[in-house]
PDB file of N, CA and C in Angstrom:
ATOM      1  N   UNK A   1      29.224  13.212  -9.146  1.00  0.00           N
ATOM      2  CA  UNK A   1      28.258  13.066 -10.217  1.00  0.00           C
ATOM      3  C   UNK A   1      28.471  14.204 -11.197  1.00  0.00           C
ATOM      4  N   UNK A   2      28.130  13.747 -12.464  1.00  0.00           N
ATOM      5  CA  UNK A   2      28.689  14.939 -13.820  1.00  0.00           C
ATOM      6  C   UNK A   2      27.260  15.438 -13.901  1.00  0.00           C
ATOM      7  N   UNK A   3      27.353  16.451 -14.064  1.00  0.00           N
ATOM      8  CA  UNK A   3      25.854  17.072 -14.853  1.00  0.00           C
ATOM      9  C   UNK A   3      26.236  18.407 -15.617  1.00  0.00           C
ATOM     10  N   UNK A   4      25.524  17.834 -17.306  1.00  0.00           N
ATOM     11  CA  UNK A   4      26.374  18.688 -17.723  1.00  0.00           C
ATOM     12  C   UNK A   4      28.112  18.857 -18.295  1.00  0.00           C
ATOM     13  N   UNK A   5      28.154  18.022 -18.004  1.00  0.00           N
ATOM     14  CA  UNK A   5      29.944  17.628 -17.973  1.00  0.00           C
ATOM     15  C   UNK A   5      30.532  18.406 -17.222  1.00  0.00           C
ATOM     16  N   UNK A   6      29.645  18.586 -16.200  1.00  0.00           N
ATOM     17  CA  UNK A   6      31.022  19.417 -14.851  1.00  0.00           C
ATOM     18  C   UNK A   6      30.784  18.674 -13.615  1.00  0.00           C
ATOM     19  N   UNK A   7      31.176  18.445 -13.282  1.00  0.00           N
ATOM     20  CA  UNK A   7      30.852  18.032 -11.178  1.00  0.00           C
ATOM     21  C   UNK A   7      30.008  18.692 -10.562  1.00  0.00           C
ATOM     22  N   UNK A   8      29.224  17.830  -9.794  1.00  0.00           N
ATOM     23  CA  UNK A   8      27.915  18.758  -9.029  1.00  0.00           C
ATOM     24  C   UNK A   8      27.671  17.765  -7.958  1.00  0.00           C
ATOM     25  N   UNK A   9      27.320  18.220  -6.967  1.00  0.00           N
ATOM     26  CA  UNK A   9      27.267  17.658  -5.419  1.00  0.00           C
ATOM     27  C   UNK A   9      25.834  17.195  -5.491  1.00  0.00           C
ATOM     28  N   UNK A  10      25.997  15.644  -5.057  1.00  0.00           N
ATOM     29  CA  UNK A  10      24.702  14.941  -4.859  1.00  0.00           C
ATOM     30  C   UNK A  10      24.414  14.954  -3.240  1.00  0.00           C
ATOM     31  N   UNK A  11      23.232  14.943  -3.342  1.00  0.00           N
ATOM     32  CA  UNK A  11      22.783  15.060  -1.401  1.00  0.00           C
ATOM     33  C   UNK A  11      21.424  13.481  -1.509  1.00  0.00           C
ATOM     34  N   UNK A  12      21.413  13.067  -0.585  1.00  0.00           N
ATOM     35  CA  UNK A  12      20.039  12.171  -0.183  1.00  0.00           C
ATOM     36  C   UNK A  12      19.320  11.843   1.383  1.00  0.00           C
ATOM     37  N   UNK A  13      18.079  12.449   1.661  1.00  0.00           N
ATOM     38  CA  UNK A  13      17.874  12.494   2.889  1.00  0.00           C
ATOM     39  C   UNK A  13      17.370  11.285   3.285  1.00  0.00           C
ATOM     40  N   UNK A  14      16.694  10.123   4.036  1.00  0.00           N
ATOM     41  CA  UNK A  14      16.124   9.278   4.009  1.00  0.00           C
ATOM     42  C   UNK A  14      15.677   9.680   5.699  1.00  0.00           C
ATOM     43  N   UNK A  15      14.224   9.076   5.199  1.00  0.00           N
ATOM     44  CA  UNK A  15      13.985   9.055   7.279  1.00  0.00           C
ATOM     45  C   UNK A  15      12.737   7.846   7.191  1.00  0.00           C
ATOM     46  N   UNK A  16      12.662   7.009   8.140  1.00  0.00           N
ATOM     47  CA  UNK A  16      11.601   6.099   8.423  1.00  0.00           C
ATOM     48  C   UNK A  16      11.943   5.346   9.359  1.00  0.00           C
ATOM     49  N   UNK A  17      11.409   4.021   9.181  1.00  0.00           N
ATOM     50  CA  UNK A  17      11.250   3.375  11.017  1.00  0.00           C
ATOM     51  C   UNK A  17      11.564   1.736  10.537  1.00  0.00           C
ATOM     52  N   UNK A  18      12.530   1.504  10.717  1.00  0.00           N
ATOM     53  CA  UNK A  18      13.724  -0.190  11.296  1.00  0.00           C
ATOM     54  C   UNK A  18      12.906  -1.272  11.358  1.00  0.00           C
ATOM     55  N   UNK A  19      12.886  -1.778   9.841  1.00  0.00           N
ATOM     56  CA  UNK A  19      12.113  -3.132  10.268  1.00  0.00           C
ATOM     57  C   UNK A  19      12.810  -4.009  10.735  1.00  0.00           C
ATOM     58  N   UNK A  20      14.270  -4.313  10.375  1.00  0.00           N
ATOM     59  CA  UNK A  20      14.952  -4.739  10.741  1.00  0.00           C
ATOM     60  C   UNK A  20      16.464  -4.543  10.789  1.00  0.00           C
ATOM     61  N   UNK A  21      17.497  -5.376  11.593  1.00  0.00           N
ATOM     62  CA  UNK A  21      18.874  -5.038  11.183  1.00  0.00           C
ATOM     63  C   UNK A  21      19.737  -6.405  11.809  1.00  0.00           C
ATOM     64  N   UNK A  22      21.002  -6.959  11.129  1.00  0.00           N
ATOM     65  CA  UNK A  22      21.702  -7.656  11.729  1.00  0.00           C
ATOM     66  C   UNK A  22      23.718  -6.904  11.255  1.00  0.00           C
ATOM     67  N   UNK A  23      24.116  -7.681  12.469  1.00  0.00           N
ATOM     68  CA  UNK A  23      25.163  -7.284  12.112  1.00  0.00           C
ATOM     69  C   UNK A  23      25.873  -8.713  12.604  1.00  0.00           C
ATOM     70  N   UNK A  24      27.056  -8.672  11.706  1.00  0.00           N
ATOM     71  CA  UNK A  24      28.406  -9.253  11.899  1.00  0.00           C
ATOM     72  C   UNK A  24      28.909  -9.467  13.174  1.00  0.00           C
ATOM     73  N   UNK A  25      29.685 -10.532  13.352  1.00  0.00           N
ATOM     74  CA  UNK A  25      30.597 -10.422  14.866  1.00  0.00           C
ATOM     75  C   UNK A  25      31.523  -9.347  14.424  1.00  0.00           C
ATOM     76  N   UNK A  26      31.954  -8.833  15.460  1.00  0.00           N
ATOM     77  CA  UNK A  26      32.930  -7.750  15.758  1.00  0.00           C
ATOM     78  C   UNK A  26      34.457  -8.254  15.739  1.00  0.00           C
ATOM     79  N   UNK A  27      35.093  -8.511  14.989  1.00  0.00           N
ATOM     80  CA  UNK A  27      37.022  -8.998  14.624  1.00  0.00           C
ATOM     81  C   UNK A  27      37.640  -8.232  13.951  1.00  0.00           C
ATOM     82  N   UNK A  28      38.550  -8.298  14.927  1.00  0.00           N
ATOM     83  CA  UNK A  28      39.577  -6.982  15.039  1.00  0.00           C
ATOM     84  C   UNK A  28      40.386  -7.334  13.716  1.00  0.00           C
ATOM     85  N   UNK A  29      40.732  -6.071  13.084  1.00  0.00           N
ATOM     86  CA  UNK A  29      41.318  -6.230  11.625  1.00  0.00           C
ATOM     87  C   UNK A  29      39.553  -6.570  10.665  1.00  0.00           C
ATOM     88  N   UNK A  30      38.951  -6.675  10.778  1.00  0.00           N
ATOM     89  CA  UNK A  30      38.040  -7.092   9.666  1.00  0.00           C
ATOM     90  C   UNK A  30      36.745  -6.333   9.311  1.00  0.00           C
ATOM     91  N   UNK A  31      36.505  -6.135   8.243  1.00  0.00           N
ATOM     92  CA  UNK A  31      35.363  -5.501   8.034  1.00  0.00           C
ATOM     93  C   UNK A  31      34.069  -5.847   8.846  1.00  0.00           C
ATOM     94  N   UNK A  32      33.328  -5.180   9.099  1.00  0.00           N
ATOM     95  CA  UNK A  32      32.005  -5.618  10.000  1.00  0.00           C
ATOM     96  C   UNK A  32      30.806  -5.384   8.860  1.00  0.00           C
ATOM     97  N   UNK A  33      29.822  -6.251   8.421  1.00  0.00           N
ATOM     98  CA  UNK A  33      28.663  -6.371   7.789  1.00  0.00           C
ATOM     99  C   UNK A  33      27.520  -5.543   8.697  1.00  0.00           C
ATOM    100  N   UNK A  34      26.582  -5.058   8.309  1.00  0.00           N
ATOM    101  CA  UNK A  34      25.626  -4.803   8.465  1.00  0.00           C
ATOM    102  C   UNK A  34      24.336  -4.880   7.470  1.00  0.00           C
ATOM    103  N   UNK A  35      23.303  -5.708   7.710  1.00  0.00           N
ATOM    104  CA  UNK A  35      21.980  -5.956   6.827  1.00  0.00           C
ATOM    105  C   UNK A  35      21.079  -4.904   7.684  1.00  0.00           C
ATOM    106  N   UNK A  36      20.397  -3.981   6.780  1.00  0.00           N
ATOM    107  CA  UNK A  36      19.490  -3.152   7.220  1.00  0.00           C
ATOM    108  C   UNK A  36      18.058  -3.145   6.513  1.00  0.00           C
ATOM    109  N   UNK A  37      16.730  -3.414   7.588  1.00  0.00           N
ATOM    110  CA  UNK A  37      15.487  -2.988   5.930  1.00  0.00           C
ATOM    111  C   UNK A  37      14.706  -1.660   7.024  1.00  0.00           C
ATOM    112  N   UNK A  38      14.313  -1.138   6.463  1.00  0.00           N
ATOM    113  CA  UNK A  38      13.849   0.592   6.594  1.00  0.00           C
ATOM    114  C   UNK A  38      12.360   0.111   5.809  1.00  0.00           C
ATOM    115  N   UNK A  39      11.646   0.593   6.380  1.00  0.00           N
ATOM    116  CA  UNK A  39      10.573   1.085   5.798  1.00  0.00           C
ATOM    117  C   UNK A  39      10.384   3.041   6.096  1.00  0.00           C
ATOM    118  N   UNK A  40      10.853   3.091   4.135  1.00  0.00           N
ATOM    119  CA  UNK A  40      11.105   4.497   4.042  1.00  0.00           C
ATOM    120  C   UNK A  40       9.560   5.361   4.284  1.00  0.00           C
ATOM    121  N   UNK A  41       9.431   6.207   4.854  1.00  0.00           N
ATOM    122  CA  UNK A  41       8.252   7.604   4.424  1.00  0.00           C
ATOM    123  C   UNK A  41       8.662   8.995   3.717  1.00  0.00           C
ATOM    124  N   UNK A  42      10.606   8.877   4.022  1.00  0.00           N
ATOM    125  CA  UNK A  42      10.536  10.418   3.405  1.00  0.00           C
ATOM    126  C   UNK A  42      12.255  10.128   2.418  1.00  0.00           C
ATOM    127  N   UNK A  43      12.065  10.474   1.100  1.00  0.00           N
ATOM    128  CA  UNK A  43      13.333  10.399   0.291  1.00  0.00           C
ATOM    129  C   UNK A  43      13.347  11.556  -0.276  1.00  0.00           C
ATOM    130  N   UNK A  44      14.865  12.314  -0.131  1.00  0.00           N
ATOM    131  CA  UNK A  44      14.520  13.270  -1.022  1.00  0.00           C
ATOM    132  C   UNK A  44      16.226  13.147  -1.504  1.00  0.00           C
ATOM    133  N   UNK A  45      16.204  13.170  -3.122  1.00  0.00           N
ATOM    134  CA  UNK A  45      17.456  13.221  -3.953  1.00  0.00           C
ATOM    135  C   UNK A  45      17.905  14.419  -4.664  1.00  0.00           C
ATOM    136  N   UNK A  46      18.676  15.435  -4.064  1.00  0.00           N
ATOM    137  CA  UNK A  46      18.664  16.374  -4.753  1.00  0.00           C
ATOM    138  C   UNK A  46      20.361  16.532  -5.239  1.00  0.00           C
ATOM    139  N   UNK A  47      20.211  17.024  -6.250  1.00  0.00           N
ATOM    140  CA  UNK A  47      21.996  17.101  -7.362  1.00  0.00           C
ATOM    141  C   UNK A  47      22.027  18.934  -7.364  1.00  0.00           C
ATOM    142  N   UNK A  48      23.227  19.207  -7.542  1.00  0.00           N
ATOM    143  CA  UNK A  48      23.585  20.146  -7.079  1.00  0.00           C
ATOM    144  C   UNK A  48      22.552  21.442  -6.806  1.00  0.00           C
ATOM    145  N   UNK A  49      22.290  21.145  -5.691  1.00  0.00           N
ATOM    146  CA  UNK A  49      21.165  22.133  -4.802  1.00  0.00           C
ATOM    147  C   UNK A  49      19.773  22.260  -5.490  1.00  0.00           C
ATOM    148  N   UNK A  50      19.063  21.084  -6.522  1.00  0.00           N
ATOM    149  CA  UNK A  50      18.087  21.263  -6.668  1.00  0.00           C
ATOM    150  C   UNK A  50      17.586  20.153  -6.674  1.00  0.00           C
ATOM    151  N   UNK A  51      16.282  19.910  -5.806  1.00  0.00           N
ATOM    152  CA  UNK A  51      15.382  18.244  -5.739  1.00  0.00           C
ATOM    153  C   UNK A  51      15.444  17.638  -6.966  1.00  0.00           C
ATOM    154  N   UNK A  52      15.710  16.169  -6.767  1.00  0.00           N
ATOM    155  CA  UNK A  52      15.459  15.559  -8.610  1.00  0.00           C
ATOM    156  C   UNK A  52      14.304  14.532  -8.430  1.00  0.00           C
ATOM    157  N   UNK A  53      14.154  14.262  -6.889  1.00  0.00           N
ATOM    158  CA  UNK A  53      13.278  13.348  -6.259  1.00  0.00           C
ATOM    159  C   UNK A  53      12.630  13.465  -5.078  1.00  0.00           C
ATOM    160  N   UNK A  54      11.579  13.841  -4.538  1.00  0.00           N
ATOM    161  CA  UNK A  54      10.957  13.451  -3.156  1.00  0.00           C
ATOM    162  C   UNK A  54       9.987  12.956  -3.169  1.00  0.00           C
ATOM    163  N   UNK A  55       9.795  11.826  -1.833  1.00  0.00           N
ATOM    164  CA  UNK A  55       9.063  10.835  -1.982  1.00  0.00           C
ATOM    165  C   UNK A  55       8.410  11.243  -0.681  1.00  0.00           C
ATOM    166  N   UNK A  56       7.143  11.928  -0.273  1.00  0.00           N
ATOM    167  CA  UNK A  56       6.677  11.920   1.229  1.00  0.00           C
ATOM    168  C   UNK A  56       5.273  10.909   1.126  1.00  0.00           C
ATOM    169  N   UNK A  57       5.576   9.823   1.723  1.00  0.00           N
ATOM    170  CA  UNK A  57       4.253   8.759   1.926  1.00  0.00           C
ATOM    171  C   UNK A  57       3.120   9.455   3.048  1.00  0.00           C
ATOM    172  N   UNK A  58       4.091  10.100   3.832  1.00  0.00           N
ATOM    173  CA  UNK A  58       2.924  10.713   5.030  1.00  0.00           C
ATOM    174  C   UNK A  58       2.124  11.579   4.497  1.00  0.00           C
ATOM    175  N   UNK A  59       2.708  12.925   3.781  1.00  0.00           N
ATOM    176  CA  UNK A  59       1.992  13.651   3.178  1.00  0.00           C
ATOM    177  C   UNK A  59       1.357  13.571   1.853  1.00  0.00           C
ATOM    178  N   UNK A  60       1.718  12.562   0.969  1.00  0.00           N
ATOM    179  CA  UNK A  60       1.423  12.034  -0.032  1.00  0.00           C
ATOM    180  C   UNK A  60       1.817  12.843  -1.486  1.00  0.00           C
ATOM    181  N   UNK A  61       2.918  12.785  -1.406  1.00  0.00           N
ATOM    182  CA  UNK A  61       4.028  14.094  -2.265  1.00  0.00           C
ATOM    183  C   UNK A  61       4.983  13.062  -2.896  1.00  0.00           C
ATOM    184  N   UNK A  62       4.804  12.921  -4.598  1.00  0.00           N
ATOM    185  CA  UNK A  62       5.576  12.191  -5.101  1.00  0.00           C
ATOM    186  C   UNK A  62       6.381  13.090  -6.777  1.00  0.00           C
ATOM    187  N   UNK A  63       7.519  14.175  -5.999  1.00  0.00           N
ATOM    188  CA  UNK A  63       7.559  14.903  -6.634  1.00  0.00           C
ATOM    189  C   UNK A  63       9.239  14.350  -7.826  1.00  0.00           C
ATOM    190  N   UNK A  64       9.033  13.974  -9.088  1.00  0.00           N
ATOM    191  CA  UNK A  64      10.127  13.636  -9.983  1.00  0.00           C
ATOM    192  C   UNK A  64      10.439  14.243 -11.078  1.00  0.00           C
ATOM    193  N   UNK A  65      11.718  15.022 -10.959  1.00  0.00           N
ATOM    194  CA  UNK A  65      12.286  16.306 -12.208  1.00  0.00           C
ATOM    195  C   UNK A  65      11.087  17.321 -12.525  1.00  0.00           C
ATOM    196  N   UNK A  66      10.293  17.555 -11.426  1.00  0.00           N
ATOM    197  CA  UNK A  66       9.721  18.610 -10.887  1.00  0.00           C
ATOM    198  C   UNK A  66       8.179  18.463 -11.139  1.00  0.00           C
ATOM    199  N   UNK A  67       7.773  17.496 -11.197  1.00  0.00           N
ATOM    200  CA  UNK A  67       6.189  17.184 -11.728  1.00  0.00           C
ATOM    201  C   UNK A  67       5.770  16.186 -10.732  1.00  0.00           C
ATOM    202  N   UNK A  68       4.804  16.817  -9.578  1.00  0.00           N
ATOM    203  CA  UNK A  68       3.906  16.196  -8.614  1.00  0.00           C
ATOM    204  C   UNK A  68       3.297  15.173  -9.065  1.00  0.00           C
ATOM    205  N   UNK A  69       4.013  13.409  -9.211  1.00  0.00           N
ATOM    206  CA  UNK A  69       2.517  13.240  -9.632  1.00  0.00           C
ATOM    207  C   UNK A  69       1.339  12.418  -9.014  1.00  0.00           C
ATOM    208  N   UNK A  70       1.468  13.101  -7.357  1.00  0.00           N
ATOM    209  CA  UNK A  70       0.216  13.139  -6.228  1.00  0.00           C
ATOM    210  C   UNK A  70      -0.871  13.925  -6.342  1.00  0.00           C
ATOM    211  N   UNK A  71      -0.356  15.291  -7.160  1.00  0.00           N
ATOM    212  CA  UNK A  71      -1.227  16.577  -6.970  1.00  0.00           C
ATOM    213  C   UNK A  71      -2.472  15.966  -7.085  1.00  0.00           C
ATOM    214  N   UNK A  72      -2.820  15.375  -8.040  1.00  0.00           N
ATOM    215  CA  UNK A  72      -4.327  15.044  -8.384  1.00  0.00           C
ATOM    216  C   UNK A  72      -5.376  14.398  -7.260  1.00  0.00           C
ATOM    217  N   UNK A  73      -4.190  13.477  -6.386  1.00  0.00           N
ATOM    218  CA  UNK A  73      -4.725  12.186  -6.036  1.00  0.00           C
ATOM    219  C   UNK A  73      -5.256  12.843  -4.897  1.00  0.00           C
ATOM    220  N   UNK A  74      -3.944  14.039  -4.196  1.00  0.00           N
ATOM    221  CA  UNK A  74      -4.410  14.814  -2.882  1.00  0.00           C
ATOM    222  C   UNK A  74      -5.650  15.888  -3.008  1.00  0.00           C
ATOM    223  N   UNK A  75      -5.894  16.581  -4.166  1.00  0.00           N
ATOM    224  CA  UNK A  75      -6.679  17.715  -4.707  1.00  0.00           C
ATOM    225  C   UNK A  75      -8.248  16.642  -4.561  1.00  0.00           C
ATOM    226  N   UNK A  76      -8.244  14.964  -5.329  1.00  0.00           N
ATOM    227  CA  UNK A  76      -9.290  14.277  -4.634  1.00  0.00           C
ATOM    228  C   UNK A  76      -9.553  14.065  -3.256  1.00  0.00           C
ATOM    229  N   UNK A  77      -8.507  13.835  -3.273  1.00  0.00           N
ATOM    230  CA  UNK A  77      -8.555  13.369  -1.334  1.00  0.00           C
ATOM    231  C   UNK A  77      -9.507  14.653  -0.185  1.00  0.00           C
ATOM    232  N   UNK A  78      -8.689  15.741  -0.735  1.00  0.00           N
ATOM    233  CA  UNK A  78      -9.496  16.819   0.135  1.00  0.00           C
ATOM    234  C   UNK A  78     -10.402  17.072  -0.169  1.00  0.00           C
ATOM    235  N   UNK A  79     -11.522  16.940  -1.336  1.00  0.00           N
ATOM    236  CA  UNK A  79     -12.603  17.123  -1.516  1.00  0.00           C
ATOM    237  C   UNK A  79     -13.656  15.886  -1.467  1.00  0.00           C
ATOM    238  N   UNK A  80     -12.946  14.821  -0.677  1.00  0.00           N
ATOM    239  CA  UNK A  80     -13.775  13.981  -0.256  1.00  0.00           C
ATOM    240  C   UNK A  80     -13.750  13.672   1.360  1.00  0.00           C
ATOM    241  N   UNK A  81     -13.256  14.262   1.596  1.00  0.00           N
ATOM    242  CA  UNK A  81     -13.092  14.413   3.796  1.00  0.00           C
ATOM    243  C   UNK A  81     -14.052  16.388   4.047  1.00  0.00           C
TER     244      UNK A  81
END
C-alpha cells in the first residue's frame, strides 16, 4: 500500500466466532475453496504502524482516522447503569 507515495506496511486483526464454513473436496493438483461467515466483534486496520480503523462491538469502540465515534454513546451508557 502507497501512502504518501512511498510503501507502508498494512496490518489487519480480526477476531470473532464461526457462523459458518464450507469447503471444497480435497484434489490433488487443484485449488481447494473455502466459504467462511464470521460474525466479527474486534477489527482493527492499521497502515504503517498507526490504527486507521477499530471496530470493538464488545466494548463499544468505533474508532475511524482517529475520531471515536462511540465516545458519546458510551459516556451515555455509563451514566445510565
Amino acid at each position: 500500500v502507497f501512502s504518501n507515495g512511498k510503501s507502508a506496511p498494512v496490518s489487519a486483526s480480526i477476531s470473532g466466532d464461526w457462523e459458518s464454513i464450507s469447503i471444497t473436496e480435497l484434489e490433488g493438483s487443484k485449488e481447494m475453496e473455502v466459504d467462511a461467515k464470521i460474525a466479527v466483534h474486534f477489527y482493527e486496520l492499521s497502515m504503517d504502524g498507526t490504527p486507521v480503523i477499530l471496530v470493538d462491538s464488545e466494548n463499544m469502540i468505533c474508532t475511524i482516522g482517529g475520531q471515536d465515534f462511540f465516545a458519546d454513546l458510551r459516556k451515555n451508557l455509563e451514566g445510565a447503569i
